[in-house]
Protein backbone atom coordinates (compact mmCIF):
# COMPACT_ATOMS: atom_id res chain seq x y z
CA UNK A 1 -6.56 -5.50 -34.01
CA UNK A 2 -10.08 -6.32 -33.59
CA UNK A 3 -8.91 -9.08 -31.27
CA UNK A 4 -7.15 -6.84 -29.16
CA UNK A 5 -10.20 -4.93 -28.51
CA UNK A 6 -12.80 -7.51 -28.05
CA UNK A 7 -10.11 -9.24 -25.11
CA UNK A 8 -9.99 -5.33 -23.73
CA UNK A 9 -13.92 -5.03 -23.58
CA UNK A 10 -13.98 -8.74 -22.11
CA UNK A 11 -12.06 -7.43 -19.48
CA UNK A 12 -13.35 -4.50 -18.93
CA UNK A 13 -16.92 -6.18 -18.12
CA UNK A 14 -15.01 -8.70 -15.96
CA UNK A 15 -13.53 -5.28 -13.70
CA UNK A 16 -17.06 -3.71 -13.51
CA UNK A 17 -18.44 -6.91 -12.53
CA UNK A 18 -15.98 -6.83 -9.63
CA UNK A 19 -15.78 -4.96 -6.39
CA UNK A 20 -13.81 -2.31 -7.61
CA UNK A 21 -15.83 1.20 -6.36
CA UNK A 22 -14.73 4.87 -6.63
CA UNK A 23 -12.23 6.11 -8.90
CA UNK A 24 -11.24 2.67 -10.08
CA UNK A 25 -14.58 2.39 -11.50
CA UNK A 26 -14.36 5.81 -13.29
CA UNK A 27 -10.85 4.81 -15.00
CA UNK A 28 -12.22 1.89 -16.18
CA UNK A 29 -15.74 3.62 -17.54
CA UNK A 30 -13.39 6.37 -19.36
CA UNK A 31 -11.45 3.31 -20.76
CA UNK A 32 -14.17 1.72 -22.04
CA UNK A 33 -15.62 4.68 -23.82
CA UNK A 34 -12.16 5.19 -25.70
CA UNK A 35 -12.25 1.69 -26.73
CA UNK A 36 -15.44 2.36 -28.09
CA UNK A 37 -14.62 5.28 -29.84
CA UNK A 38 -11.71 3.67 -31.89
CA UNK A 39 -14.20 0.79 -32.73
CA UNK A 40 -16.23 3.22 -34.37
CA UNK A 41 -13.06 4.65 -35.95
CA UNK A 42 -12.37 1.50 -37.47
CA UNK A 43 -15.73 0.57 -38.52
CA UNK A 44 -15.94 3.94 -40.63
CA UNK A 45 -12.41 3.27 -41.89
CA UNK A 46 -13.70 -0.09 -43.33
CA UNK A 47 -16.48 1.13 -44.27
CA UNK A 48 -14.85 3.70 -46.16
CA UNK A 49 -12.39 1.19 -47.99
CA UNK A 50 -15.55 -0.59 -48.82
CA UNK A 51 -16.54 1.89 -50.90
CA UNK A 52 -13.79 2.63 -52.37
CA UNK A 53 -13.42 -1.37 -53.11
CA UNK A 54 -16.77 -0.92 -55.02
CA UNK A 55 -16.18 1.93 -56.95
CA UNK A 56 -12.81 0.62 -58.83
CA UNK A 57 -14.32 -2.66 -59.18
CA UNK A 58 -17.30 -1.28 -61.05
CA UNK A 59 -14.03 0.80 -63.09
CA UNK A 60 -12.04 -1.66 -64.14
CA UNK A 61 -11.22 -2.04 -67.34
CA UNK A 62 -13.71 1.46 -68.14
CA UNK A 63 -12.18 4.53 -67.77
CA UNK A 64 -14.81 6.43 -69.09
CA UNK A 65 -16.85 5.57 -65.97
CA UNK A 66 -14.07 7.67 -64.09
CA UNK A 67 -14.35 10.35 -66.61
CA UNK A 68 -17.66 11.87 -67.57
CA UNK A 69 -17.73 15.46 -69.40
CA UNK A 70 -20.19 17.86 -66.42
CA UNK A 71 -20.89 21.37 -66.30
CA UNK A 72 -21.11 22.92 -62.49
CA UNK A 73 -22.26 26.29 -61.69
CA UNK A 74 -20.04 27.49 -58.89
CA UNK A 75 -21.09 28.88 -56.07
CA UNK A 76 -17.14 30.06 -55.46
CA UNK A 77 -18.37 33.01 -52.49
CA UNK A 78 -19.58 30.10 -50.24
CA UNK A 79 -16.46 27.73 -50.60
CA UNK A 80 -12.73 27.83 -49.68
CA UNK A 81 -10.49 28.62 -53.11
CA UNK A 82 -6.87 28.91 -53.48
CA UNK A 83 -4.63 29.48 -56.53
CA UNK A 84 -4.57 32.56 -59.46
CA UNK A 85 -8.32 33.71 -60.38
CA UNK A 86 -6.91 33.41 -64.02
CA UNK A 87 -6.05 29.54 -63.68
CA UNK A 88 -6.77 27.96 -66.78
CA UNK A 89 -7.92 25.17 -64.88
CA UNK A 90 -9.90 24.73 -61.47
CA UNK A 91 -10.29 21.56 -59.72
CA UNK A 92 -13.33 21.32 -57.49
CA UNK A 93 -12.95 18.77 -54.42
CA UNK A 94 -15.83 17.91 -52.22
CA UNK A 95 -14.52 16.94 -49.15
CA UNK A 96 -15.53 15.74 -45.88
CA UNK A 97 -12.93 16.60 -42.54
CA UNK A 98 -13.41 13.04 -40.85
CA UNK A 99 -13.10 10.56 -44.12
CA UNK A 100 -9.16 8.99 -43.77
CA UNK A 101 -9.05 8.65 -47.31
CA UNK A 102 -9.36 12.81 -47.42
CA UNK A 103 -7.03 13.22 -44.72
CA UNK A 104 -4.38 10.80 -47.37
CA UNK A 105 -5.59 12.67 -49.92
CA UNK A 106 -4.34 16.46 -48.44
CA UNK A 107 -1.50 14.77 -46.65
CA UNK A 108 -0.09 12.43 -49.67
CA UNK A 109 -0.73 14.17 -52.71
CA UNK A 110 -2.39 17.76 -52.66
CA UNK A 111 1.25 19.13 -51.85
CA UNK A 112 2.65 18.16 -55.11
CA UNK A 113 -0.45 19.47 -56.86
CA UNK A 114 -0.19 22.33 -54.45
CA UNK A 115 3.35 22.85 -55.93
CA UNK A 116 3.12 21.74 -59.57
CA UNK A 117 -0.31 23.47 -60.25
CA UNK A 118 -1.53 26.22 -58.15
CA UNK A 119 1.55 27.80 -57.21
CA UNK A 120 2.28 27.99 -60.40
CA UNK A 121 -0.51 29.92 -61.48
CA UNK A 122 -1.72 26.60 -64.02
CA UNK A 123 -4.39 25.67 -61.46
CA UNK A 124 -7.42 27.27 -59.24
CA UNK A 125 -8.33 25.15 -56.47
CA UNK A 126 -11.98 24.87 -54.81
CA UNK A 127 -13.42 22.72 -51.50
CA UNK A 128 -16.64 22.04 -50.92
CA UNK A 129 -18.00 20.35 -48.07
CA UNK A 130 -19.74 16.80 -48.23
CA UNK A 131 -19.99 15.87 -44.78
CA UNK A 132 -20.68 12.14 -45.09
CA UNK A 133 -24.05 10.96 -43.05
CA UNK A 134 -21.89 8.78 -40.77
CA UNK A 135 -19.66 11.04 -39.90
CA UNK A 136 -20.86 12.42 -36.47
CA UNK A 137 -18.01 15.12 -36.59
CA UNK A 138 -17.84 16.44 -39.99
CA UNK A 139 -20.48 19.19 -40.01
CA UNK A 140 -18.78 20.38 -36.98
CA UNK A 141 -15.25 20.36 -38.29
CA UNK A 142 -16.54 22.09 -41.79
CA UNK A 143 -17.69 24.81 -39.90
CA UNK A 144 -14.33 24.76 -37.89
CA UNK A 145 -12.73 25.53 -40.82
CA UNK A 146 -15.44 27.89 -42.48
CA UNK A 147 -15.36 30.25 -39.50
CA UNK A 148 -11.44 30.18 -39.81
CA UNK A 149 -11.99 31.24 -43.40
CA UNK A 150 -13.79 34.44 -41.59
CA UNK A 151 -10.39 35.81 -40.77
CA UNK A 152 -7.84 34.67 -43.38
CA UNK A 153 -7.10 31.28 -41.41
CA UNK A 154 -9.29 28.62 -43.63
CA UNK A 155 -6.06 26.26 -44.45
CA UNK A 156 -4.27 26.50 -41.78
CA UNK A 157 -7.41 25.05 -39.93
CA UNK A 158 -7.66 22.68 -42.92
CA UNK A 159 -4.21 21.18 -42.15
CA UNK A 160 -4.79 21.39 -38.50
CA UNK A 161 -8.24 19.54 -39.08
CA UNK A 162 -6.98 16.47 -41.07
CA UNK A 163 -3.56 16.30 -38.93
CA UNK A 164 -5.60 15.62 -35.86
CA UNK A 165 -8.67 13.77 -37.13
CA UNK A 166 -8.99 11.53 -34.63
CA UNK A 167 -9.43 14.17 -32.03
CA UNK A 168 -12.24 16.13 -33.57
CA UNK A 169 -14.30 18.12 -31.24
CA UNK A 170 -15.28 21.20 -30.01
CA UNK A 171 -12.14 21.18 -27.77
CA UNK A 172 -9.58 20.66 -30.61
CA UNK A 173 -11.50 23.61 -32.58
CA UNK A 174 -11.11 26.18 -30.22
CA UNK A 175 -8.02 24.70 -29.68
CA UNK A 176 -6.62 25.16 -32.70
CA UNK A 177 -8.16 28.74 -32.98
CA UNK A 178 -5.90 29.69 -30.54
CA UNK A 179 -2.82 28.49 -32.25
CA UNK A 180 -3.86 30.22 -35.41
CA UNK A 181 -3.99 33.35 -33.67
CA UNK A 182 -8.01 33.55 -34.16
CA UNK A 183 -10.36 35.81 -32.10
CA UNK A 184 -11.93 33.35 -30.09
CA UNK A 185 -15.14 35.17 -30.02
CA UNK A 186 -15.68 35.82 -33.09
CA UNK A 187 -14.96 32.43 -33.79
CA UNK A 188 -17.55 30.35 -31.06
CA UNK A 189 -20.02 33.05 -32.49
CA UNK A 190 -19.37 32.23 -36.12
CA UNK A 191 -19.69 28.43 -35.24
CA UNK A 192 -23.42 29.33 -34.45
CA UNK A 193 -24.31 31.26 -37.39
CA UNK A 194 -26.82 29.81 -39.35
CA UNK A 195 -25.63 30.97 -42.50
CA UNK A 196 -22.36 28.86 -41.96
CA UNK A 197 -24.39 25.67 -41.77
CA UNK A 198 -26.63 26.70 -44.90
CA UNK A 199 -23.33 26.91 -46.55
CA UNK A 200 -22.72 23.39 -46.20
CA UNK A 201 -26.01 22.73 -46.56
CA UNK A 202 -26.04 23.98 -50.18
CA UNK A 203 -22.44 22.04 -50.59
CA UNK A 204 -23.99 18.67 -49.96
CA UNK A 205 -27.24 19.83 -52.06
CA UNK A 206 -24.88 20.17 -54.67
CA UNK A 207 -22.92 17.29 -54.57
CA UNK A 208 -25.72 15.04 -54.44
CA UNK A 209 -26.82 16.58 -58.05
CA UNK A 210 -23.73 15.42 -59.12
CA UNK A 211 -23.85 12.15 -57.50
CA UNK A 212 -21.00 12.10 -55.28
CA UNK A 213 -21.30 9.16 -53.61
CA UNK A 214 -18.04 9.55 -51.55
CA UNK A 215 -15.31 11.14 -50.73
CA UNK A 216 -12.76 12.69 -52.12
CA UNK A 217 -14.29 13.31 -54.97
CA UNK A 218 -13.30 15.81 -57.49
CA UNK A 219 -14.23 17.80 -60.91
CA UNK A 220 -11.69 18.78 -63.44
CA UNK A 221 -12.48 21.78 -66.17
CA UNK A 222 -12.56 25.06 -67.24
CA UNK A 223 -14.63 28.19 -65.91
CA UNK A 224 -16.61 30.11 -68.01
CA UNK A 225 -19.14 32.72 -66.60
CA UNK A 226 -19.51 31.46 -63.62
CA UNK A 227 -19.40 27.78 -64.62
CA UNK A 228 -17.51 24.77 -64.79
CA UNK A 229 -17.54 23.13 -68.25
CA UNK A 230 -16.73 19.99 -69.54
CA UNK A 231 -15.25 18.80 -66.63
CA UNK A 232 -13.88 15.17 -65.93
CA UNK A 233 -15.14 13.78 -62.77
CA UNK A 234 -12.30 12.04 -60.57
CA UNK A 235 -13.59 9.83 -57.62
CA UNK A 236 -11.36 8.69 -54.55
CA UNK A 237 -7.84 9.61 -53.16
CA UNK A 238 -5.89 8.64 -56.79
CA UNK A 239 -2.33 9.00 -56.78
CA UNK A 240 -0.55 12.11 -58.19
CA UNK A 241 -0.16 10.45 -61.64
CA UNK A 242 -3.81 10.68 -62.09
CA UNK A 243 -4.93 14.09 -61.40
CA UNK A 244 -1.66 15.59 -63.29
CA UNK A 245 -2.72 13.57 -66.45
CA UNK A 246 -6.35 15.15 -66.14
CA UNK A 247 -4.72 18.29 -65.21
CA UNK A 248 -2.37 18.43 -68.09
CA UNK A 249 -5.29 17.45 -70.65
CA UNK A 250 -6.67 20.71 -70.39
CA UNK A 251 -3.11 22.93 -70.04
């Protein structure tokens, strides 16, 4: 793959450096640029797989390292939550809209936790935001979502968000605020709200405490008063069979 776009940028230079003029010039500029853009793509994909290459090699063979006892105090009013208020158990993801292993995560396996847990009343389900530093789009996306949260809409935009993250922008927002029935205005105005962006500020403030060094990356526990105790920290997209046997520890 990495072939095919290193012959497609030779090429492109070879055009420019030709006579072509007008229009011909402009396709191939706008070419270029998308060529560039899935480089970058790639390079945080690998990047990303890097990291999570690391983190089960240091693992292996230890558990424990995957599972430390943590107490959180929740700041629940600043963060998107779904299930019973009762759950016995809440599971506290920090997220970040343009990480692929995130997208895998919500698309692969939060359905059947979705199902088995929280619909069921057994589970209460938090996101936080960790916007990754690398990820030019994911403070922008969070707040997407945030200000969709602002009238009832938080994950439908969620879905919409990770189903199309390799079109995030400003365009696909508003784009998708329009197919969740949104008011538009209220919506561009909530994306400027500084109070939307401390949100996420305090999310990543957070999460660094914690030392959540990527993403997904979840916390497993009870609540009491306002706190999450003793909870088992999870790191990466693991399959289904690993959250349910965390989950099912504390049921």
């Amino acid at each position: 793959m990495f072939v095919r776009y290193t012959l497609l940028i030779c090429v492109t230079a070879l055009l420019l450096s030709s006579c072509s003029k007008g229009n011909e010039n402009e396709k191939i500029l706008e070419e270029l640029k998308t060529i560039r853009a899935e480089m970058a793509q790639l390079r945080e994909a690998v990047s990303d797989i890097h990291r999570i290459a690391l983190k089960s090699n240091q693992n292996t063979g230890n558990n424990n390292k995957n599972v430390a006892e943590i107490n959180i105090k929740l700041d629940v009013e600043a963060h998107a939550v779904l299930g019973d208020e009762s759950a016995k158990v809440t599971i506290v993801e920090f997220s970040d809209f343009q990480c692929p292993f995130c997208a895998r995560f919500h698309k692969q396996t939060f359905p059947s936790i979705k199902k088995d847990y929280i619909d069921t009343g057994k589970v209460k389900y938090i996101l936080m935001d960790y916007p990754l530093g690398f990820h030019g789009e994911a403070v922008s996306a969070a707040l997407a979502a945030n200000c969709a949260a602002r009238q009832n809409a938080y994950w439908e935009m969620k879905d919409g968000l990770f189903e199309n993250q390799r079109q995030l922008n400003q365009q696909l927002y508003g784009t998708l605020a329009q197919k969740y029935k949104l008011d538009i205005n209220k919506f561009e105005t909530c994306l400027k709200d500084p109070q939307e962006k401390s949100k996420i500020d305090r999310s990543l403030s957070l999460g660094q405490q914690l030392a959540v060094n990527g993403t997904p990356h979840f916390f497993i526990g009870n609540v009491k008063n306002g706190q999450l105790v003793n909870a088992r920290r999870v790191a990466g997209a693991q399959p289904y069979a690993s959250f349910s046997k965390v989950l099912d520890s504390f049921l």
